[in-house]
Protein backbone atom coordinates (compact mmCIF):
# COMPACT_ATOMS: atom_id res chain seq x y z
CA UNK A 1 64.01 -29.01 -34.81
CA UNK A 2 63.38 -30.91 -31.86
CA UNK A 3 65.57 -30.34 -28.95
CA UNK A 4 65.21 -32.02 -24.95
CA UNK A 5 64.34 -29.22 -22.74
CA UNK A 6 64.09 -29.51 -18.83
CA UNK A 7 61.10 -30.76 -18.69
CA UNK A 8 62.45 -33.84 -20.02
CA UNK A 9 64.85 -34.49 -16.94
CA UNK A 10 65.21 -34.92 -13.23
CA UNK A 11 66.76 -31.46 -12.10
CA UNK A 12 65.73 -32.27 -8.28
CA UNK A 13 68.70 -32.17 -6.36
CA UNK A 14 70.67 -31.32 -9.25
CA UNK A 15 73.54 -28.43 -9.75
CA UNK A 16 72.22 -26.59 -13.18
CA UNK A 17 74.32 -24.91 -15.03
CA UNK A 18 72.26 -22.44 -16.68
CA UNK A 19 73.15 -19.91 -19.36
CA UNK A 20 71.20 -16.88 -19.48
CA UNK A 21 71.70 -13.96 -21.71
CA UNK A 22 71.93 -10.78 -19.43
CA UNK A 23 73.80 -8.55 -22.02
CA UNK A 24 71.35 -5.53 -20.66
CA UNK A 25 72.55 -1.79 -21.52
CA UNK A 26 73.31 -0.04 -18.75
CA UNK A 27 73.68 3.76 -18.12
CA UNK A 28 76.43 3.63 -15.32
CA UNK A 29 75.14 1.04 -12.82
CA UNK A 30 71.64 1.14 -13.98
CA UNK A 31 69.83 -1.05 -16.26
CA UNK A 32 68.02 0.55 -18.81
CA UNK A 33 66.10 -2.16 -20.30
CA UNK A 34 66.06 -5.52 -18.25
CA UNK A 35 64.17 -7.58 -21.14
CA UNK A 36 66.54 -9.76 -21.16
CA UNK A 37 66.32 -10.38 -17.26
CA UNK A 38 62.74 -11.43 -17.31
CA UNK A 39 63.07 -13.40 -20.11
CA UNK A 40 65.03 -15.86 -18.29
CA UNK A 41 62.61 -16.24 -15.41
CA UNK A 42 60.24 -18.97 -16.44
CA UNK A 43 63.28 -21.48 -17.15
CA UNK A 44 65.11 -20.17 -13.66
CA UNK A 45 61.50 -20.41 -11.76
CA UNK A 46 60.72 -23.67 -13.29
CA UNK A 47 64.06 -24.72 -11.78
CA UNK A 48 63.71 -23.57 -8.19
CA UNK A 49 60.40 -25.20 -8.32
CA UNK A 50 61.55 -27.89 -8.94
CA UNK A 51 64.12 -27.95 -6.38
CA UNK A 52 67.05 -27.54 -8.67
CA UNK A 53 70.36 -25.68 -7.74
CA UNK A 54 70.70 -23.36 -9.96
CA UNK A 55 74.21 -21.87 -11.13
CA UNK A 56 74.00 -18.77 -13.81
CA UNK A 57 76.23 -17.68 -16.19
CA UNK A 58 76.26 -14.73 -18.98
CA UNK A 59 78.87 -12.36 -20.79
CA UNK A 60 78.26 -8.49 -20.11
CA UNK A 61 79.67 -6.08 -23.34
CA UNK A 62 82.81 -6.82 -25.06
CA UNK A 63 85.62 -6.99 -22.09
CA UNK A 64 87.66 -8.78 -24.33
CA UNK A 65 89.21 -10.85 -22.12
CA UNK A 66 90.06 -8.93 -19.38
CA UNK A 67 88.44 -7.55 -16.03
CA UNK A 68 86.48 -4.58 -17.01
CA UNK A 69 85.00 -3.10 -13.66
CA UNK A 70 82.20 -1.22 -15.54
CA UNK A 71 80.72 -4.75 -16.91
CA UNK A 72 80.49 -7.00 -13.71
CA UNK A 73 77.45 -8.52 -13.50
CA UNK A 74 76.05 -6.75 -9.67
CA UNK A 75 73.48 -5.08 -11.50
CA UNK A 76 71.86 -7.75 -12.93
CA UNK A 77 72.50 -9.78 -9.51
CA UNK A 78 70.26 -7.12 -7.93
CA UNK A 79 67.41 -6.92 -10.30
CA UNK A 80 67.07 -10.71 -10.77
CA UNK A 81 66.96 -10.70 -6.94
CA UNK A 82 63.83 -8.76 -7.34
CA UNK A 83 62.34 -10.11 -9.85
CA UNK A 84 62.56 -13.53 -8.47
CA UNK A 85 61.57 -12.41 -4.91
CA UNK A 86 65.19 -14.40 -3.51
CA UNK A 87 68.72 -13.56 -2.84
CA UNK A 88 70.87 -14.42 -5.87
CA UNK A 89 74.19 -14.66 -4.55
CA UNK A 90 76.85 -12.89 -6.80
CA UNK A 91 80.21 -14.12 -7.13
CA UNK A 92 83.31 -12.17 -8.58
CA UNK A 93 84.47 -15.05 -10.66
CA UNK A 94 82.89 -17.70 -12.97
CA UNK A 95 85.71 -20.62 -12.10
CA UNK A 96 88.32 -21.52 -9.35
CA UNK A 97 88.26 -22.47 -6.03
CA UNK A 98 86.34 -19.96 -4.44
CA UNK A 99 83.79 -20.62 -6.70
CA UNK A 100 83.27 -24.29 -6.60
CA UNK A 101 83.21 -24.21 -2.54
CA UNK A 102 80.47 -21.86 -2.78
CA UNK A 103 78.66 -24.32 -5.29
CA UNK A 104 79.45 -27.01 -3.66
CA UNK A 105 77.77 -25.25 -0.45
CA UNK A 106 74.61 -24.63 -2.24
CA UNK A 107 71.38 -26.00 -0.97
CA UNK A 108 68.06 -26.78 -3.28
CA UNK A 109 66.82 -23.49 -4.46
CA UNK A 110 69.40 -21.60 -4.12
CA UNK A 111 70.77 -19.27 -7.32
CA UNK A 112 74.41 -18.16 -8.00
CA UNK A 113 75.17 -15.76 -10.84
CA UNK A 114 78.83 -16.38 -11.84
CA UNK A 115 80.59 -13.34 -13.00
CA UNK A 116 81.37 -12.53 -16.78
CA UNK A 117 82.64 -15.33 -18.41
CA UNK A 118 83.92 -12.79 -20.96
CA UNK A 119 86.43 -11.52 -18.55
CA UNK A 120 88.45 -14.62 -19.21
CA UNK A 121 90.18 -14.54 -23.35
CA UNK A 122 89.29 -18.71 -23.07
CA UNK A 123 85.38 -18.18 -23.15
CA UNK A 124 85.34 -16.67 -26.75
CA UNK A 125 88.03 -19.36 -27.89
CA UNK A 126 85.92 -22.19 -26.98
CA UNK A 127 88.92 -23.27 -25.13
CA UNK A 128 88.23 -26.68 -23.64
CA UNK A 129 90.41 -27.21 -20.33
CA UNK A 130 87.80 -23.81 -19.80
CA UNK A 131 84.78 -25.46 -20.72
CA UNK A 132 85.19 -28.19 -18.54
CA UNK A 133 86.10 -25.85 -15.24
CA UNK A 134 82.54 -24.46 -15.86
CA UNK A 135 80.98 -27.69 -16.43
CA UNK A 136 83.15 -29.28 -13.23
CA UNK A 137 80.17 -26.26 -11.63
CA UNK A 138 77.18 -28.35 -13.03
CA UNK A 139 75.47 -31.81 -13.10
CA UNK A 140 73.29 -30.55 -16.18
CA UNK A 141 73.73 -27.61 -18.73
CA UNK A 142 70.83 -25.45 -19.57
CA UNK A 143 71.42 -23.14 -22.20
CA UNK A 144 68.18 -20.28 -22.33
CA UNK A 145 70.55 -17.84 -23.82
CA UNK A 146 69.16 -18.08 -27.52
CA UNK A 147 71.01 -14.45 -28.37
CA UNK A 148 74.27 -16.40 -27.92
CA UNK A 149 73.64 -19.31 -29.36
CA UNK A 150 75.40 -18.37 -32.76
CA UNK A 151 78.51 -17.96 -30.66
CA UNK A 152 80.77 -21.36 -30.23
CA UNK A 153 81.94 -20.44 -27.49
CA UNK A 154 83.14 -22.68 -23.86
CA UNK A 155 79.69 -21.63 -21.69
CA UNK A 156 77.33 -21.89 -25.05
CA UNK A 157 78.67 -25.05 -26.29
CA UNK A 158 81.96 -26.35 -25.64
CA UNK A 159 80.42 -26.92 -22.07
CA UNK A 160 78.04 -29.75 -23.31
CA UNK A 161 80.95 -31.97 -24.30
CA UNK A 162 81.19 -32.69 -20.46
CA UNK A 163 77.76 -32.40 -19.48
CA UNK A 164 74.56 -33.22 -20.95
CA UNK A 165 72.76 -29.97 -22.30
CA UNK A 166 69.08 -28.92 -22.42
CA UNK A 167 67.15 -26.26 -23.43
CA UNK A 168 65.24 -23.73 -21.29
CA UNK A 169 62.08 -22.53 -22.18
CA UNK A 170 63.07 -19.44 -24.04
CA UNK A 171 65.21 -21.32 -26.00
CA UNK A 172 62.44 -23.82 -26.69
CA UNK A 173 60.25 -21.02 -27.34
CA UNK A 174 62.57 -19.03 -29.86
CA UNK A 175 63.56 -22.48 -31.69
CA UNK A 176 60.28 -23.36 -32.03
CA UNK A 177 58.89 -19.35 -33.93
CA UNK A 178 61.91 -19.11 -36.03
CA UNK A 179 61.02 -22.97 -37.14
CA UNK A 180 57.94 -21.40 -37.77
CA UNK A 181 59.22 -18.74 -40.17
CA UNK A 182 61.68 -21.80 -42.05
CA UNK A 183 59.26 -23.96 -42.38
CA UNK A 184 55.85 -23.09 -43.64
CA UNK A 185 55.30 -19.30 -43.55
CA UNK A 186 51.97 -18.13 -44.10
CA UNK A 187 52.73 -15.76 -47.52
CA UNK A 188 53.53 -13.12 -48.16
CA UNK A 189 56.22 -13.19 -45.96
CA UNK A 190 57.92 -9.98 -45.52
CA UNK A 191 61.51 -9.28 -44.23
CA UNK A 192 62.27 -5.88 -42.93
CA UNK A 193 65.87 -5.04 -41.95
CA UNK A 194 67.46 -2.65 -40.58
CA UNK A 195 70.65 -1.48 -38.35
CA UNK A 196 73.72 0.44 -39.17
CA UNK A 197 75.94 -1.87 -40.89
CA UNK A 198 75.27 -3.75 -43.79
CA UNK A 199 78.35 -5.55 -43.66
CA UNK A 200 76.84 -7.37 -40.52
CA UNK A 201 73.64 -8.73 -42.83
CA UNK A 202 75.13 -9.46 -46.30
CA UNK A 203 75.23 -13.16 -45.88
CA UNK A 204 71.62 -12.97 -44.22
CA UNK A 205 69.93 -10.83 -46.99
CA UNK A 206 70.90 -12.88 -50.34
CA UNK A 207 69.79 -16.05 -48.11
CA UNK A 208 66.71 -14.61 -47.35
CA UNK A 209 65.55 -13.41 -51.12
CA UNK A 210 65.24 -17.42 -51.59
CA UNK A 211 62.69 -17.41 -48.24
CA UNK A 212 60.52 -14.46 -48.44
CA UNK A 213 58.17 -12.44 -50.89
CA UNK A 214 59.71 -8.89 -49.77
CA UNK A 215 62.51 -7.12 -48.16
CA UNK A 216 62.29 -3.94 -46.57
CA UNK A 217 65.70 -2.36 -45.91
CA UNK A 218 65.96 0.82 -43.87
CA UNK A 219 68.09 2.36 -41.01
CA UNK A 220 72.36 3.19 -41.71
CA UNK A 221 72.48 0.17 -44.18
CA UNK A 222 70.12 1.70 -46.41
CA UNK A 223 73.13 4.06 -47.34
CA UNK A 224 74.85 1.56 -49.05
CA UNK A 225 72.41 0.34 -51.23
CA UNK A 226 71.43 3.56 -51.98
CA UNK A 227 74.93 4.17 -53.42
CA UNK A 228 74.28 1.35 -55.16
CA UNK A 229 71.37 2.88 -56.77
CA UNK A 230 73.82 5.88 -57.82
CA UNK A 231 72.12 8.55 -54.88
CA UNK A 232 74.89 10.73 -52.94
CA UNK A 233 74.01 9.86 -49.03
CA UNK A 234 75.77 13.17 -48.50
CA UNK A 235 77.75 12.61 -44.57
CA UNK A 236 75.53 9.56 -43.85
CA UNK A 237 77.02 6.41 -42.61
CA UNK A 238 77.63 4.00 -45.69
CA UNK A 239 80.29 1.25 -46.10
CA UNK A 240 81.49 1.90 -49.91
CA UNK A 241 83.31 -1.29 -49.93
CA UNK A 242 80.06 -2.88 -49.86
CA UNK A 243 78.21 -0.87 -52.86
CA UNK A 244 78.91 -3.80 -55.28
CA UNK A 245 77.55 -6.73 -52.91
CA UNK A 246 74.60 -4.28 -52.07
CA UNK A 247 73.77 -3.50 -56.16
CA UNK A 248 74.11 -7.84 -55.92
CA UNK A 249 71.21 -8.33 -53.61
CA UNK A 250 68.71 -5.56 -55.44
CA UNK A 251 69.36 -7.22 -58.93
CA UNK A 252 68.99 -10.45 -57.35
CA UNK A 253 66.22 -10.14 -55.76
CA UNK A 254 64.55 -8.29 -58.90
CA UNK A 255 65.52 -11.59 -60.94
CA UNK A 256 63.87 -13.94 -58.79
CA UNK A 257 60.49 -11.30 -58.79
CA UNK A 258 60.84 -10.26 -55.34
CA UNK A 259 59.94 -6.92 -53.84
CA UNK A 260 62.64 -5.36 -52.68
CA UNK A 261 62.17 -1.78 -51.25
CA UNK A 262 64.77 1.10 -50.52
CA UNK A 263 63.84 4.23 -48.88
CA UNK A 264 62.08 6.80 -51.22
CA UNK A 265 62.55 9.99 -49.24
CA UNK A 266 64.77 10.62 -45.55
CA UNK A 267 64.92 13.06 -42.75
CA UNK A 268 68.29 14.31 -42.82
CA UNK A 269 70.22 16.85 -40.10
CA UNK A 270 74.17 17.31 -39.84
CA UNK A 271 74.30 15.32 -37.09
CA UNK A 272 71.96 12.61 -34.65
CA UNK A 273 71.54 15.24 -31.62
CA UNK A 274 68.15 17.12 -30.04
CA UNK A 275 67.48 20.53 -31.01
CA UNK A 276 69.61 20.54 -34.18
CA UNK A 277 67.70 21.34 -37.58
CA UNK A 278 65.84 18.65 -39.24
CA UNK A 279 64.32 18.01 -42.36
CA UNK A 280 62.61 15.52 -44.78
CA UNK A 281 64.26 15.29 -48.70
CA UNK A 282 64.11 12.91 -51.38
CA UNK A 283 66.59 10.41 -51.86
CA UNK A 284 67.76 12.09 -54.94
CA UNK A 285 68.52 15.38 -53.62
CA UNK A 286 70.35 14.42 -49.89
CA UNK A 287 72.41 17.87 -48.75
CA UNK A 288 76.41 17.43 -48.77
CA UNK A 289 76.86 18.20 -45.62
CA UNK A 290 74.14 16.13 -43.98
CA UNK A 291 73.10 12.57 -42.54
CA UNK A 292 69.89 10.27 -43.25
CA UNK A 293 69.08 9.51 -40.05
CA UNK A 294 65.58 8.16 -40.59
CA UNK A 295 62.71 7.20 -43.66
CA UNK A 296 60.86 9.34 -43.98
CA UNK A 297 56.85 9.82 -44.02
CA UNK A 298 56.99 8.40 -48.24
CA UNK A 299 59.09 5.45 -47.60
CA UNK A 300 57.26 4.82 -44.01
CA UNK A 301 53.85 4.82 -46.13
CA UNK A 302 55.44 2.62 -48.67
CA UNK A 303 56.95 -0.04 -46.17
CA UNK A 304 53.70 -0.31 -44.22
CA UNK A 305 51.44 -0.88 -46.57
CA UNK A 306 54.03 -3.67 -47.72
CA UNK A 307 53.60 -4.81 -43.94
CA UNK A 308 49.88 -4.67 -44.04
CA UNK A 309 49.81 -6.53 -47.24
CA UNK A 310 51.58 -9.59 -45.39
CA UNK A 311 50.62 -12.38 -43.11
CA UNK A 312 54.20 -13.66 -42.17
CA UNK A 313 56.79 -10.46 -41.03
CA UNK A 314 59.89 -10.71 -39.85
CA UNK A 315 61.65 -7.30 -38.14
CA UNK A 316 65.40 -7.15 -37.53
CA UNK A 317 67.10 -2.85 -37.36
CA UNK A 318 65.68 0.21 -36.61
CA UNK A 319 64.86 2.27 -39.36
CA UNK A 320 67.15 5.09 -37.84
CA UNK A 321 68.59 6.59 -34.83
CA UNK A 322 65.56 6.04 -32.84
CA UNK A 323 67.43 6.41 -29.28
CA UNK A 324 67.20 10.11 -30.72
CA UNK A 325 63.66 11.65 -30.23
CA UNK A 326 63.89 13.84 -33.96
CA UNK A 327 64.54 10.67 -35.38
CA UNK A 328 62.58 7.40 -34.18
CA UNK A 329 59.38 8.41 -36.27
CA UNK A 330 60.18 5.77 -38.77
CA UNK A 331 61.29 2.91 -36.45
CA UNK A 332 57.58 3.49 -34.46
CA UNK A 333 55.67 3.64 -37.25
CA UNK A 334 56.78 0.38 -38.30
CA UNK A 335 56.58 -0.82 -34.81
CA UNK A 336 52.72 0.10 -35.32
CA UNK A 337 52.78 -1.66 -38.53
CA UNK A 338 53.71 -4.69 -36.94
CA UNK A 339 50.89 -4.56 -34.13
CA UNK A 340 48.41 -4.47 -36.55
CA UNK A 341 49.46 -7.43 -38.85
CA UNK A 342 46.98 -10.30 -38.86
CA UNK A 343 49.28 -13.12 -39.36
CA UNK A 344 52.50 -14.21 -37.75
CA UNK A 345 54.74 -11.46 -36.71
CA UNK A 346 58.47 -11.73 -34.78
CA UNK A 347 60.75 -9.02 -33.93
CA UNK A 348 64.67 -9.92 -33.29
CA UNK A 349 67.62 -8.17 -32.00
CA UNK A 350 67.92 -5.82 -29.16
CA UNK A 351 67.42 -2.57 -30.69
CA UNK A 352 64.31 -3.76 -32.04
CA UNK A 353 63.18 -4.93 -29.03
CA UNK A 354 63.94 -1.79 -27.60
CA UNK A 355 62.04 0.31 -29.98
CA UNK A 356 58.86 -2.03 -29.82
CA UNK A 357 58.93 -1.70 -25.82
CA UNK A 358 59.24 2.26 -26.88
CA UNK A 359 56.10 2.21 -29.05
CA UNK A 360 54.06 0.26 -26.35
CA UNK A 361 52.97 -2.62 -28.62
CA UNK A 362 55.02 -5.41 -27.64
CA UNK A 363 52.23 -7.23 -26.59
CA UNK A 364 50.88 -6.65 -30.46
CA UNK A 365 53.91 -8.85 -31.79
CA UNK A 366 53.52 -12.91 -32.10
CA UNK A 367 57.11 -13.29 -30.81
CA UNK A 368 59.90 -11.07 -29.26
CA UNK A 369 63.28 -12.77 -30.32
CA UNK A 370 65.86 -12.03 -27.75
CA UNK A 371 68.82 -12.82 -30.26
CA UNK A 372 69.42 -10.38 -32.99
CA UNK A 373 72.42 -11.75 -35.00
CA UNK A 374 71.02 -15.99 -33.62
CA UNK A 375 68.15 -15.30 -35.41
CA UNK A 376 69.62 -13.88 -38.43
CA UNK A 377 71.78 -17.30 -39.07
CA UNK A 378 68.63 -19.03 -37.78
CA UNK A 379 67.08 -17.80 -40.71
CA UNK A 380 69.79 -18.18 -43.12
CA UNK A 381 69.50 -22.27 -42.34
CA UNK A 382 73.11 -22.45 -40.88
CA UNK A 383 73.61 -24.54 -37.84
CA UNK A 384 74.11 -22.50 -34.31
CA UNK A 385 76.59 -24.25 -31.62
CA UNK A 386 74.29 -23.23 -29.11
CA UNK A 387 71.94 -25.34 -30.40
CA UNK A 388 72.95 -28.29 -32.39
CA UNK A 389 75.30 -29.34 -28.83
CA UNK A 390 71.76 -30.30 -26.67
CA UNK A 391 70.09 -33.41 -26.36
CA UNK A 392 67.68 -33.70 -29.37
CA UNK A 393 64.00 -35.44 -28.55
């Protein structure tokens, strides 16, 4: 999948409209992980060197269409600022007259970061009239926010309908390793997922039996399919409504002679917090009144050697609540298993991120994938708005 990418135009001069993913967490005003931020620096660098003008935009949390003081964007204003070395002037609105005379006042060089473009209802809708106020900001649209680019949304892709779009060199570089994993993965190619929900990767799991040699499931959704299995999860987080889809995607997968592994054995307390008592049990005998909260040293043995065994691995979901020191053994030691792959390895979604940043190996893993739920649909073959809306080669 070929797409134009900035290289391929004249940005000299030029206002460009760039998005950028800077959904960061943040712990009041301070940003705990700025991944994201850095991420975004060769395309924005490449622009300034090049004399560009270039005009930022990202969403920030779920706002939901309304001002939400505790997700402006100042934070990130003032560690791009020193990342980059430069002022980035913040503005406290991503359309209207304000900001298009301070646009229009830019020189070459010079970088704006609009505010959340989630504060406005119209950005989710894909609402055109909205679209083409941000694009009325830009001579060219650069989208380097790959994390989004599932989302058809106004600054993603409704945007491009006015301008021409390119991609930025993350995007570039994340099309081009997830092409990688579609196209001709080195085998076996392993899946391992993750993540509280199962409801969230449904669609991607019984799409991905048809890709890979073996799936690895672990973390809260590993609940449900072991409900599915007949085990009591005791108090752990499960989705019952999704026991029969779950019990779907094991026999599946067994049909087609896939590996498909569930977690043999779990460390369980009564709830995620420090200090509280913890302990290790087999699936088969979870306590009433307790939570899985992590795989545990049988099923971590079990998945890595599954890992180790592979030359094409693909990592989406911690294995439990890893933010939570008691319970982030599993979620590292798969992290480790990762590093030491010799083949093709790529991590995707924040929390994975996070927890491979945690373990100190991220420089161990082929590819960091900023986009947890674009690379999932990447995967899955279907076509992301984000994408399919720039200029193709």
């Amino acid at each position: 999948m070929a797409k134009a990418t900035i290289r391929d135009v004249d940005v000299s001069g030029k206002r460009c409209f760039c998005r950028v993913d800077y959904n960061v967490p943040l712990k009041g005003t301070e940003i705990t992980d700025d991944t994201r931020i850095r991420a975004s620096l060769p395309t924005i660098q490449y622009l300034i060197d090049h004399d560009a003008k270039v005009i930022l935009a990202s969403h920030l949390g779920r706002p939901k269409g309304k001002v939400v003081e505790e997700l402006r964007l100042n934070p990130v204003a003032k560690r791009l600022s020193e990342l980059l070395g430069k002022q980035v002037l913040k503005l406290d609105d991503c359309v209207g007259q304000e900001v298009a005379a301070k646009v229009a006042a830019m020189k070459p060089k010079d970088v704006i970061l609009l505010e959340n473009v989630r504060f406005y209802p119209e950005e989710e809708k894909n609402d055109r009239e909205f679209a083409r106020k941000l694009a009325s900001l830009g001579d060219i649209f650069v989208n380097d926010a790959f994390g989004t680019a599932h989302r058809a949304h106004a600054s993603t892709a409704g945007i491009a309908e006015f301008i021409p779009g390119y991609a930025g060199f993350l995007m570039e570089k994340e099309i081009s390793a997830l092409s990688k994993l579609l196209e001709n993965p080195d085998r076996p190619f392993t899946a391992v997922i993750g993540g509280a929900k199962v409801s969230d990767k449904l669609g991607i799991l019984k799409n991905l039996i048809d890709r890979v040699d073996a799936i690895l499931i672990g973390g809260g959704m590993a609940n449900t399919f072991l409900l599915s299995q007949g085990y009591d999860v005791g108090t752990s987080l499960a989705e019952p409504d999704k026991v029969g889809e779950a019990r779907e995607i094991v026999e599946k997968a067994r049909r087609a002679g896939k590996t498909i592994l569930l977690p043999e054995d779990v460390v369980v307390a009564e709830k995620p917090e420090v200090g509280v008592p913890v302990k290790v049990v087999s699936v088969d005998s979870i306590p009433s009144g307790m939570m899985a909260l992590d795989i545990g040293p049988k099923t971590r043995k079990a998945f890595s050697e599954q890992i180790s065994r592979s030359r094409t691995v693909f990592w989406n979901g911690p294995m439990g609540v890893f933010e939570v020191e008691p319970f982030r053994g599993g979620t590292l030691e798969i992290a480790g298993a990762m590093a030491a792959v010799r083949g093709f390895t790529v991590v995707g979604g924040g929390d994975s991120l996070s927890a491979v940043e945690m373990s100190g190996l991220s420089s161990k893993i082929s590819h960091l994938s900023t986009g947890g739920g674009a690379s999932l649909e990447f995967l899955e073959g279907r076509e992301l708005p984000g994408v399919a809306c720039l200029r193709d080669v």
